[in-house]
C-alpha atoms as a PDB file:
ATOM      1  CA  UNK A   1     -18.132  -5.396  22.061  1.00  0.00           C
ATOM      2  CA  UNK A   2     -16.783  -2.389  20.127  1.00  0.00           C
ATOM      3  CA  UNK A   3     -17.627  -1.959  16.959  1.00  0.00           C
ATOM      4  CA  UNK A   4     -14.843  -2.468  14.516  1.00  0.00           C
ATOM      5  CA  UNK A   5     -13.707   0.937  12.655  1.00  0.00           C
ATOM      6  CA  UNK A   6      -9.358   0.318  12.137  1.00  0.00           C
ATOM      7  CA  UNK A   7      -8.157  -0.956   9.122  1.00  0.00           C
ATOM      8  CA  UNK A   8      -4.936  -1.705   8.942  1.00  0.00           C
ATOM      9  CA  UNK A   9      -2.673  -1.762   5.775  1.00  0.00           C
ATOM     10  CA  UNK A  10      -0.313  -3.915   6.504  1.00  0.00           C
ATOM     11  CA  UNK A  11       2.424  -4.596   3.987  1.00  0.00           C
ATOM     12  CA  UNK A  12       6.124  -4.404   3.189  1.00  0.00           C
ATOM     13  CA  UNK A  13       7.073  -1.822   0.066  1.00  0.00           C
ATOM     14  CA  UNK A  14       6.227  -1.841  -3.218  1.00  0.00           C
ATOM     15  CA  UNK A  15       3.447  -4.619  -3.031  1.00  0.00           C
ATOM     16  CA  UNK A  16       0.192  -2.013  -4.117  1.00  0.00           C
ATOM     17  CA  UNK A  17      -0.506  -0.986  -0.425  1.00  0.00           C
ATOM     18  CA  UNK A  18      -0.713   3.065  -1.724  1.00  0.00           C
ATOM     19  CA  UNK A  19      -4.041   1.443  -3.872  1.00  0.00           C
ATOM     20  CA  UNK A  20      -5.627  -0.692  -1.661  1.00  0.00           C
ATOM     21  CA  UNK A  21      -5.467   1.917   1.049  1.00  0.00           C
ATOM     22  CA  UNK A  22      -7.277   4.560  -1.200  1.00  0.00           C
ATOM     23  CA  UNK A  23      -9.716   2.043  -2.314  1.00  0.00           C
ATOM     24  CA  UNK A  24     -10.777   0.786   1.296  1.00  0.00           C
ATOM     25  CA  UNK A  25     -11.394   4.389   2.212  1.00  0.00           C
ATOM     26  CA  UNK A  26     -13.049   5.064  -1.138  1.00  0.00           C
ATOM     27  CA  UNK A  27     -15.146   2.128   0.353  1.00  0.00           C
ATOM     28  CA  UNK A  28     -16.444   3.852   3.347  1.00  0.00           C
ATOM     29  CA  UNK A  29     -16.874   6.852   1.833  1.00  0.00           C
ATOM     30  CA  UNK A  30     -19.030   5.750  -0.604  1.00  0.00           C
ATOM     31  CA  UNK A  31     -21.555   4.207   2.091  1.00  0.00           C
ATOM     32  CA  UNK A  32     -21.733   7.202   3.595  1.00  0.00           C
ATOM     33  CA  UNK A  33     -18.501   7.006   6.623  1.00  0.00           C
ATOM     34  CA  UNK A  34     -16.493   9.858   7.159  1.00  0.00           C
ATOM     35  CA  UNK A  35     -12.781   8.241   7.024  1.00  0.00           C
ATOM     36  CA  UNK A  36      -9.869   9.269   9.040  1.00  0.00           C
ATOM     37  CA  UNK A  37      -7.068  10.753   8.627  1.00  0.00           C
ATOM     38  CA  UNK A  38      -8.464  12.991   6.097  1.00  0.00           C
ATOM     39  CA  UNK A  39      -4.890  13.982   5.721  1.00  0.00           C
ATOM     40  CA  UNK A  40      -2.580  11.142   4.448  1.00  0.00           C
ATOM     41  CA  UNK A  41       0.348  11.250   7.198  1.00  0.00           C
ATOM     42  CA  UNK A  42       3.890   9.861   5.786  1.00  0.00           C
ATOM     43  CA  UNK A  43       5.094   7.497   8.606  1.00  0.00           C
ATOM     44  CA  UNK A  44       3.846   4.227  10.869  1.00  0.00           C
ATOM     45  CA  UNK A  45       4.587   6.644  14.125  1.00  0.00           C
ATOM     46  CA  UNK A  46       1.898   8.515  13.371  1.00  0.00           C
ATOM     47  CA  UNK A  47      -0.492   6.013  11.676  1.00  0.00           C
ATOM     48  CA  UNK A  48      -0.026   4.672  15.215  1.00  0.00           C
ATOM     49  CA  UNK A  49      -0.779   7.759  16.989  1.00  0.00           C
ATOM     50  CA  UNK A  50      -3.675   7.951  15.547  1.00  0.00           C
ATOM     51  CA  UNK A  51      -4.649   4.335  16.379  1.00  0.00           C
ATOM     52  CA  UNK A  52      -3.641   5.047  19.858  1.00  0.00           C
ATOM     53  CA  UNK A  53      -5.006   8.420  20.884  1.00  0.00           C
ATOM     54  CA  UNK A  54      -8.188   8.274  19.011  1.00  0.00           C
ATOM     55  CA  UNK A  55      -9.666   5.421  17.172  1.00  0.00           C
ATOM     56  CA  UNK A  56      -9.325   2.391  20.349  1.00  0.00           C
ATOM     57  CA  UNK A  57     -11.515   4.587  22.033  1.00  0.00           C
ATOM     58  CA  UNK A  58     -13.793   6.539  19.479  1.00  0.00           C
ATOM     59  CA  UNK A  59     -17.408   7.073  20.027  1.00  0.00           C
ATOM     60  CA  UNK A  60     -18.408   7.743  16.574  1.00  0.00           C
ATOM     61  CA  UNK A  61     -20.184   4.683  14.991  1.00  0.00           C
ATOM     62  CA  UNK A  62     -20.182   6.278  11.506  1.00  0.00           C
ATOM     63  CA  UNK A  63     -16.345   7.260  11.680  1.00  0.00           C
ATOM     64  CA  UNK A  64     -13.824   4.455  10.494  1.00  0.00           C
ATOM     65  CA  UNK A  65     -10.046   4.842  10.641  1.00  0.00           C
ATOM     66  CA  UNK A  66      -8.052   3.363   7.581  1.00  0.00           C
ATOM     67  CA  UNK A  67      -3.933   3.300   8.341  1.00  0.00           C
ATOM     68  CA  UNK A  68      -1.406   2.269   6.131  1.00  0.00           C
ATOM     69  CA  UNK A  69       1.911   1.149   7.755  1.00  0.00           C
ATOM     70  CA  UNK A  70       4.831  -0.954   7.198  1.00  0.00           C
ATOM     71  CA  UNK A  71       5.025  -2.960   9.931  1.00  0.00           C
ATOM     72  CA  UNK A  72       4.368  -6.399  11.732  1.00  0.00           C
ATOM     73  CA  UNK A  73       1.116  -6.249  13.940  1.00  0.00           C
ATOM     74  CA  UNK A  74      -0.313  -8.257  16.525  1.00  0.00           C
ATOM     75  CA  UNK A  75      -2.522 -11.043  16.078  1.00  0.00           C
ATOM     76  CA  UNK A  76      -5.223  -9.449  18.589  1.00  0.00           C
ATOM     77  CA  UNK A  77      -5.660  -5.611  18.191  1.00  0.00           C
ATOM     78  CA  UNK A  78      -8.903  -3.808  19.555  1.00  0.00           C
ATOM     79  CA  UNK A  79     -11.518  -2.851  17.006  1.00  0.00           C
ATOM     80  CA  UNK A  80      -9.497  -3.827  13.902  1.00  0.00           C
ATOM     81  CA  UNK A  81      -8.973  -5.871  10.707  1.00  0.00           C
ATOM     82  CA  UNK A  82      -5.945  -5.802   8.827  1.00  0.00           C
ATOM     83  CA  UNK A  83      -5.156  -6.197   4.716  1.00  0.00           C
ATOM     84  CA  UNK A  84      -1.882  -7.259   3.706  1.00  0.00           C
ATOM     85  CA  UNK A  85      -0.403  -8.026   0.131  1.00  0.00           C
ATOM     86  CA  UNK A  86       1.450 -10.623  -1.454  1.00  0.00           C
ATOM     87  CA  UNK A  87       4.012 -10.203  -4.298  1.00  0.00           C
ATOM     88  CA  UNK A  88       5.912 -11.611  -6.397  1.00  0.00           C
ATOM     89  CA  UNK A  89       9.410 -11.445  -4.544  1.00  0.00           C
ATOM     90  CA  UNK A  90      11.519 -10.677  -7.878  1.00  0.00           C
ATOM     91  CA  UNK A  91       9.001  -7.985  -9.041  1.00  0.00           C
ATOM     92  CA  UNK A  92       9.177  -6.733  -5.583  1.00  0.00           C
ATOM     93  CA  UNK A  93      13.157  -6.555  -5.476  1.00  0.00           C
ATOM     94  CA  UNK A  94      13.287  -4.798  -8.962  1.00  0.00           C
ATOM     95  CA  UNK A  95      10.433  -2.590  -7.724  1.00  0.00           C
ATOM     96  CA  UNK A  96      11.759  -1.504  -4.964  1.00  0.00           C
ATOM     97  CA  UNK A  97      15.431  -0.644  -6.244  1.00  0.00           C
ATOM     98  CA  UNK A  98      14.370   1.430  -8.704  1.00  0.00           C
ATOM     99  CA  UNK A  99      11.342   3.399  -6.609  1.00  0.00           C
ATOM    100  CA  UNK A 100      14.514   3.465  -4.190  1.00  0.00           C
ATOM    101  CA  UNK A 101      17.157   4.653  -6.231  1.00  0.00           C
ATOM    102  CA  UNK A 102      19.296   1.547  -4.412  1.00  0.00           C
ATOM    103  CA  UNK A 103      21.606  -0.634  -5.303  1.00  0.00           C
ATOM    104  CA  UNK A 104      20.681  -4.934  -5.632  1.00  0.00           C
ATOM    105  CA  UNK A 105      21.609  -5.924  -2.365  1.00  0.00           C
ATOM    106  CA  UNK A 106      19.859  -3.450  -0.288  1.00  0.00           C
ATOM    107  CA  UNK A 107      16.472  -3.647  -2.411  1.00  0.00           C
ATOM    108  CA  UNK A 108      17.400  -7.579  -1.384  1.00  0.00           C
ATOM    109  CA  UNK A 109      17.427  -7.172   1.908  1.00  0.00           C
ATOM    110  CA  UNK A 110      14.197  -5.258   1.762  1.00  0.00           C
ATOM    111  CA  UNK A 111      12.654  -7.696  -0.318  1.00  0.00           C
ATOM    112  CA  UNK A 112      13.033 -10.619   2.297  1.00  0.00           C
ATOM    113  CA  UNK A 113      10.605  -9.173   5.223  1.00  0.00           C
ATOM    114  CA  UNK A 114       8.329 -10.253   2.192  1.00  0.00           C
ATOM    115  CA  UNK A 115       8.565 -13.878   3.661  1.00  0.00           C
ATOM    116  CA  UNK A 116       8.616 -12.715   7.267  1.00  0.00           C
ATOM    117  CA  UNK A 117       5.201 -10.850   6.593  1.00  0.00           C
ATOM    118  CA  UNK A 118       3.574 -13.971   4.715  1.00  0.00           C
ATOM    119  CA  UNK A 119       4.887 -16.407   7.198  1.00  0.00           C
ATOM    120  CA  UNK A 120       2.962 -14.835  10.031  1.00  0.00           C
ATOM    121  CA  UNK A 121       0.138 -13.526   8.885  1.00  0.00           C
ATOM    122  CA  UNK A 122      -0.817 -16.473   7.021  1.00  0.00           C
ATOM    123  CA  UNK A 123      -1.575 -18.005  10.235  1.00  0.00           C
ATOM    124  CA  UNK A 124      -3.996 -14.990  11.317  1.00  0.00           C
ATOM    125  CA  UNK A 125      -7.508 -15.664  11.824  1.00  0.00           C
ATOM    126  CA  UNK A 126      -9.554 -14.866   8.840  1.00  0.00           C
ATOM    127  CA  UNK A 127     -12.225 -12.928   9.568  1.00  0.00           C
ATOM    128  CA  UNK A 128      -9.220 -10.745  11.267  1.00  0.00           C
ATOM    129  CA  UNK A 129      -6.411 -10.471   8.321  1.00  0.00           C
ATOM    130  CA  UNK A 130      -7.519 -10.805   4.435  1.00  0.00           C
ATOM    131  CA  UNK A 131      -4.431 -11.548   2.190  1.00  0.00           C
ATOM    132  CA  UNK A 132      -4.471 -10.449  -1.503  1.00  0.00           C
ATOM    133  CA  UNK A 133      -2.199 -11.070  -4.296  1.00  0.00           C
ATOM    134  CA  UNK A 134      -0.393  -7.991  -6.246  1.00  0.00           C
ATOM    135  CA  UNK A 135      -0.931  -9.692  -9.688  1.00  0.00           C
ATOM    136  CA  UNK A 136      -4.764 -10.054  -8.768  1.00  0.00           C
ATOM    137  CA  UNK A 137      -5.298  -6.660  -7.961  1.00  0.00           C
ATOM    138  CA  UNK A 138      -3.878  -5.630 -11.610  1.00  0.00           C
ATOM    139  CA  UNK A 139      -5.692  -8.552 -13.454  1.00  0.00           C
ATOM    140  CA  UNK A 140      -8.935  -7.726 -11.846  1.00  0.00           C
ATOM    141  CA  UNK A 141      -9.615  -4.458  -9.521  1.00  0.00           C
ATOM    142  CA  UNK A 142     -13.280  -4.387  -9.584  1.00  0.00           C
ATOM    143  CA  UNK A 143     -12.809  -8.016  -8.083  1.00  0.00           C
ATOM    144  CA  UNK A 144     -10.749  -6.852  -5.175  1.00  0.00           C
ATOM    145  CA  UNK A 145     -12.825  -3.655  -4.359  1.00  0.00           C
ATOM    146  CA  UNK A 146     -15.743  -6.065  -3.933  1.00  0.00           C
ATOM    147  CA  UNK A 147     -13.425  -8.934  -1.903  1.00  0.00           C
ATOM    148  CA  UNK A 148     -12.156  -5.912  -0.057  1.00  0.00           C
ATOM    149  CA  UNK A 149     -15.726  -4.885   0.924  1.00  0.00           C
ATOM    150  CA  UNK A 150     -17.530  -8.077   1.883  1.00  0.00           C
ATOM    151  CA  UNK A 151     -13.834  -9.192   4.461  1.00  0.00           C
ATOM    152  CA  UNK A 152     -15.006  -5.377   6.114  1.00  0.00           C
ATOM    153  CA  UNK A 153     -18.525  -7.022   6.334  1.00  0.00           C
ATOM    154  CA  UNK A 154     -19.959  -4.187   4.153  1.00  0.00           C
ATOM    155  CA  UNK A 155     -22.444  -3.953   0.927  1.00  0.00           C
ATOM    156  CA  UNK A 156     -21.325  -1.979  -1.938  1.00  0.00           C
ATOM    157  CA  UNK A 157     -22.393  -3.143  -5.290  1.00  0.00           C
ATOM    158  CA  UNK A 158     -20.785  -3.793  -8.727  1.00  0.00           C
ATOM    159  CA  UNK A 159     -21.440  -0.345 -10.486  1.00  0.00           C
ATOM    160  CA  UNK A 160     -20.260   0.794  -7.153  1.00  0.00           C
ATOM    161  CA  UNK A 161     -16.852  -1.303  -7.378  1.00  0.00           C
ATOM    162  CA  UNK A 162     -16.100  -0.156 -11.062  1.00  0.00           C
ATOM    163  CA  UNK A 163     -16.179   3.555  -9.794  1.00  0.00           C
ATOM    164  CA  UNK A 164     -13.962   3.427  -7.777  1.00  0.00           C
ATOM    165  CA  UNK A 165     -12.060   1.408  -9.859  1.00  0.00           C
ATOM    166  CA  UNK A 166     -12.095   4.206 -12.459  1.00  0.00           C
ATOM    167  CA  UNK A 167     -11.483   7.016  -9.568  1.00  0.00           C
ATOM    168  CA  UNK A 168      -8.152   5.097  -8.693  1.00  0.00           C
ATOM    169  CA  UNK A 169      -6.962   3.794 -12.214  1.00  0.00           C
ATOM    170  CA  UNK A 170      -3.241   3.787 -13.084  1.00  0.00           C
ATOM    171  CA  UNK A 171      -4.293   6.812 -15.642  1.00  0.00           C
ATOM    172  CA  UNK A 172      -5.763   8.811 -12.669  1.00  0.00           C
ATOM    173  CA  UNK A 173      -2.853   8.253 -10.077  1.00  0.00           C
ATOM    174  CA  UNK A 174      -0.522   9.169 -12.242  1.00  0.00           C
ATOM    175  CA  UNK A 175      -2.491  12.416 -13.070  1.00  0.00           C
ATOM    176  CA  UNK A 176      -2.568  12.908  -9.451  1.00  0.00           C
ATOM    177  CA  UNK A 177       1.495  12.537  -9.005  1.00  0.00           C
ATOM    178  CA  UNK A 178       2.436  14.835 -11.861  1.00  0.00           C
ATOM    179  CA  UNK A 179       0.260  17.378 -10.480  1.00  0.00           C
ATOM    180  CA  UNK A 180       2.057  17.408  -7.750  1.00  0.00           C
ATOM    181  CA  UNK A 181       5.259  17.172  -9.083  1.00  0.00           C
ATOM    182  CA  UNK A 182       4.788  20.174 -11.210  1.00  0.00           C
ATOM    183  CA  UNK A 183       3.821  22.263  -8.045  1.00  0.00           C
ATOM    184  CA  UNK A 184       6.648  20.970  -6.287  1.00  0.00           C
ATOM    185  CA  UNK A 185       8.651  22.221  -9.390  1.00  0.00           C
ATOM    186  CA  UNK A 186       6.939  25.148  -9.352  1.00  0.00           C
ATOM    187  CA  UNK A 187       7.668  26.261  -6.082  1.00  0.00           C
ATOM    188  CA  UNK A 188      11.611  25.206  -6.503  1.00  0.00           C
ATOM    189  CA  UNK A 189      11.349  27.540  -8.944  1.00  0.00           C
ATOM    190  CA  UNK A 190       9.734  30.451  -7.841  1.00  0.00           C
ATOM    191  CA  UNK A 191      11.245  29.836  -4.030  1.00  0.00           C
ATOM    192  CA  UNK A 192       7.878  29.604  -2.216  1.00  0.00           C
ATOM    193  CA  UNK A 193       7.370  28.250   0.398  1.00  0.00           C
ATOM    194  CA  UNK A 194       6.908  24.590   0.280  1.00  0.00           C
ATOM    195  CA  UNK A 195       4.343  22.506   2.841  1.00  0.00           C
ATOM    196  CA  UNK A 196       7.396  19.875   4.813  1.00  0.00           C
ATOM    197  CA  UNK A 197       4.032  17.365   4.182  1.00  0.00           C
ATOM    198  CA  UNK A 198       4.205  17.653   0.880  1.00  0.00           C
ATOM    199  CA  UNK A 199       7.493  16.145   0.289  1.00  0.00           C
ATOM    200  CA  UNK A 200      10.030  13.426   0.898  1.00  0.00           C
ATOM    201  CA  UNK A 201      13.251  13.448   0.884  1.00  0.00           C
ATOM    202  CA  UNK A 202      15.266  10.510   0.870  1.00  0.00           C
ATOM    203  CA  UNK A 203      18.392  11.952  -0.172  1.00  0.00           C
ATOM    204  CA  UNK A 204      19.670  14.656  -2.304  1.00  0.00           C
ATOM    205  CA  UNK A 205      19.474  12.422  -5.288  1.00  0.00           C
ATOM    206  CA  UNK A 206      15.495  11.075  -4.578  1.00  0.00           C
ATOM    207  CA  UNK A 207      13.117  14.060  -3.544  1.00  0.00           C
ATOM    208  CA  UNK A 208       9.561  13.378  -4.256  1.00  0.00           C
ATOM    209  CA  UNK A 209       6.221  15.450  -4.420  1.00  0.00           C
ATOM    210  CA  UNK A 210       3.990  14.258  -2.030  1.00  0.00           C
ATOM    211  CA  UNK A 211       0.379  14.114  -2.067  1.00  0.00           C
ATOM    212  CA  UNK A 212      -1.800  14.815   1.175  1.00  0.00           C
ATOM    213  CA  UNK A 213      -4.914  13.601   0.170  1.00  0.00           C
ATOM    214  CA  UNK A 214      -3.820  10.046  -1.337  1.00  0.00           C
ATOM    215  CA  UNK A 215      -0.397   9.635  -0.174  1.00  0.00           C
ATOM    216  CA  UNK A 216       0.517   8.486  -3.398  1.00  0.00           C
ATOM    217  CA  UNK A 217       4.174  10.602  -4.432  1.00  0.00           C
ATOM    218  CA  UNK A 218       6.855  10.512  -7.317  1.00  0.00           C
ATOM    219  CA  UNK A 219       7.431   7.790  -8.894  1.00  0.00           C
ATOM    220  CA  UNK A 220       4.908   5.613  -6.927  1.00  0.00           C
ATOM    221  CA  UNK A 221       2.977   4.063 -10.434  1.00  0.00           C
ATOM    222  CA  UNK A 222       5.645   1.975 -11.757  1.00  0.00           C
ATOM    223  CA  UNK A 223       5.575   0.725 -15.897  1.00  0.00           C
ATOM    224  CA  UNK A 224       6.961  -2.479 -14.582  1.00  0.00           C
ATOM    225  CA  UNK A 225       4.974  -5.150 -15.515  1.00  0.00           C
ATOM    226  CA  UNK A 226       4.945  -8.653 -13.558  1.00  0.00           C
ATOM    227  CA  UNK A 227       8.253 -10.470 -14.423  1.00  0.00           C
ATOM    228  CA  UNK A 228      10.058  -7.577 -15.946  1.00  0.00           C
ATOM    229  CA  UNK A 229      12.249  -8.532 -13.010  1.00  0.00           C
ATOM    230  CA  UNK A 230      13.597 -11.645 -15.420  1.00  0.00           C
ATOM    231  CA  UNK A 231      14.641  -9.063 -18.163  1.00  0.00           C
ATOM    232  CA  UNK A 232      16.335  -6.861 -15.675  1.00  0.00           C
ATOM    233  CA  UNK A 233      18.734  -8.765 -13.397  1.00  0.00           C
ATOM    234  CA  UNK A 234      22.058 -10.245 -14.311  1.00  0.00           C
ATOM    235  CA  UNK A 235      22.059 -13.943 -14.700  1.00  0.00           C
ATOM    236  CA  UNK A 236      23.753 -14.169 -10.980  1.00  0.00           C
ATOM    237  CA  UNK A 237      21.214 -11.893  -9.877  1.00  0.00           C
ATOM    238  CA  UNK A 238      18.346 -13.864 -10.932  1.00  0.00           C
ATOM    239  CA  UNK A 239      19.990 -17.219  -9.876  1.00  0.00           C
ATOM    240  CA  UNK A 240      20.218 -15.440  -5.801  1.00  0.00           C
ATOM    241  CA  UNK A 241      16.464 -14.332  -5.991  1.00  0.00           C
ATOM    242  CA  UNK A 242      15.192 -18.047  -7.160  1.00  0.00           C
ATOM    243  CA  UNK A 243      17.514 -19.693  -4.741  1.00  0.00           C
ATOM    244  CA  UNK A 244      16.604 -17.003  -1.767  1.00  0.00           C
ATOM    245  CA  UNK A 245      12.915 -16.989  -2.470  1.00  0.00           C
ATOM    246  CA  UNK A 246      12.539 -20.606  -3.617  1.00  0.00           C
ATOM    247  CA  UNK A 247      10.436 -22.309  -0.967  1.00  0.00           C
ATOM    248  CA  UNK A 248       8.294 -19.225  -1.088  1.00  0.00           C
ATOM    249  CA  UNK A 249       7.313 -19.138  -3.881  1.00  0.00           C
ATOM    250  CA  UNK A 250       6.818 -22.588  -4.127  1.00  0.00           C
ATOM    251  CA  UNK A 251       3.977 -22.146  -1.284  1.00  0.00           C
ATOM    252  CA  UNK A 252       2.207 -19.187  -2.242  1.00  0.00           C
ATOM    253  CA  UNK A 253       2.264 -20.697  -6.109  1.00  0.00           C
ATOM    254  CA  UNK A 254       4.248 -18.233  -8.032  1.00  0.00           C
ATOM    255  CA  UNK A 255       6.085 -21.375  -9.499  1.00  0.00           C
END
């Protein structure tokens, strides 16, 4: 048998994927893998190119392929694992409409593949998919990064964990974003030449700074806080997010 070396990060928006992606690479790294793509690329299409064309069939035993994507995978997929994150639904909705720019009912709609997600890979084998929690991952990173490292069946240890933990702190990304967004600015400015990889443009209203190296961009550290969501939203608002999202959260005890 092939030796693992794909990890997928499998999530729907706004849930912390950006973080646990850096982190599992930071992983690897640290024990001495080289990690590809060195280059963070900005969609699934070619997250799964680079699944396809090289990693199924890679040689390299010290090389290990970590690929963040936004969509449903297969139970069964040569030489991989797969994260995925949980969220609270409401902190995802409000998340996601303002990262978004959107209005309610589109960051709802988004909001819901939430429960399609959880629903099926719930029923995953274990030693195949490892499901964390959002609000864990703030409470207690160093926690994660080691829970992260023993489901890829690897040793790092505690002084290790806080490292990385420090390398990828909420103080750090966001250092990392506004340098990037002052370049960006920058080179509006001066009317260089700017890198088509190192931005995204959702529309003339939300154009963000991208960085390469992290694939963290504008406005990806949010000063949300869990249940902000409940000071936010209209009273009808909050009443169609309960009632949508009851039995859910319900079974993966948010309530």
């Amino acid at each position: 048998m092939k030796t693992v070396n794909t990890i997928w990060i499998s999530t729907t928006p706004r849930t912390g994927s950006m973080w646990i992606f850096n982190v599992t690479r930071e992983i690897y790294k640290t024990l001495g893998f080289d990690v590809e793509p060195s280059l963070v690329p900005q969609n699934d299409s070619e997250m799964f190119e680079i699944y396809n064309n090289k990693a199924v069939n890679e040689l390299n035993n010290n090389l290990r392929f970590i690929l963040k994507i936004h969509t449903l995978l297969k139970p069964n997929l040569a030489r991989s694992k797969i994260i995925t994150i949980v969220r609270d639904p409401r902190d995802v909705c409000i998340s996601f409409k303002e990262f978004m720019k959107t209005n309610f009912d589109e960051s709802l709609n988004a909001t819901k593949s939430l429960i399609h997600f959880s629903k099926i890979y719930k029923n995953f084998n274990k030693n195949y998919m490892l499901i964390l929690k959002y609000e864990n991952i703030v409470k207690n990173p160093i926690e994660i990064i080691l829970k992260i490292a023993k489901f890829l069946n690897e040793n790092i240890n505690h002084s290790q964990a806080v490292e990385i933990s420090k390398k990828f702190s909420k103080k750090n990304v966001i250092e990392i974003i506004n340098k990037k967004n002052k370049e960006l600015k920058e080179k509006i400015l001066n009317k260089s030449k700017i890198d088509k990889k190192e931005i995204v443009i959702i529309s003339n209203q939300n154009v963000r700074a991208y960085d390469k190296n992290t694939g963290f961009q504008t406005g990806h550290v949010s000063q949300r806080k869990s249940g902000d969501w409940e000071a936010i939203f209209s009273n009808t608002e909050k009443e169609i997010l309960n009632n949508q999202f009851k039995e859910w959260l319900i079974e993966f005890e948010y309530i």
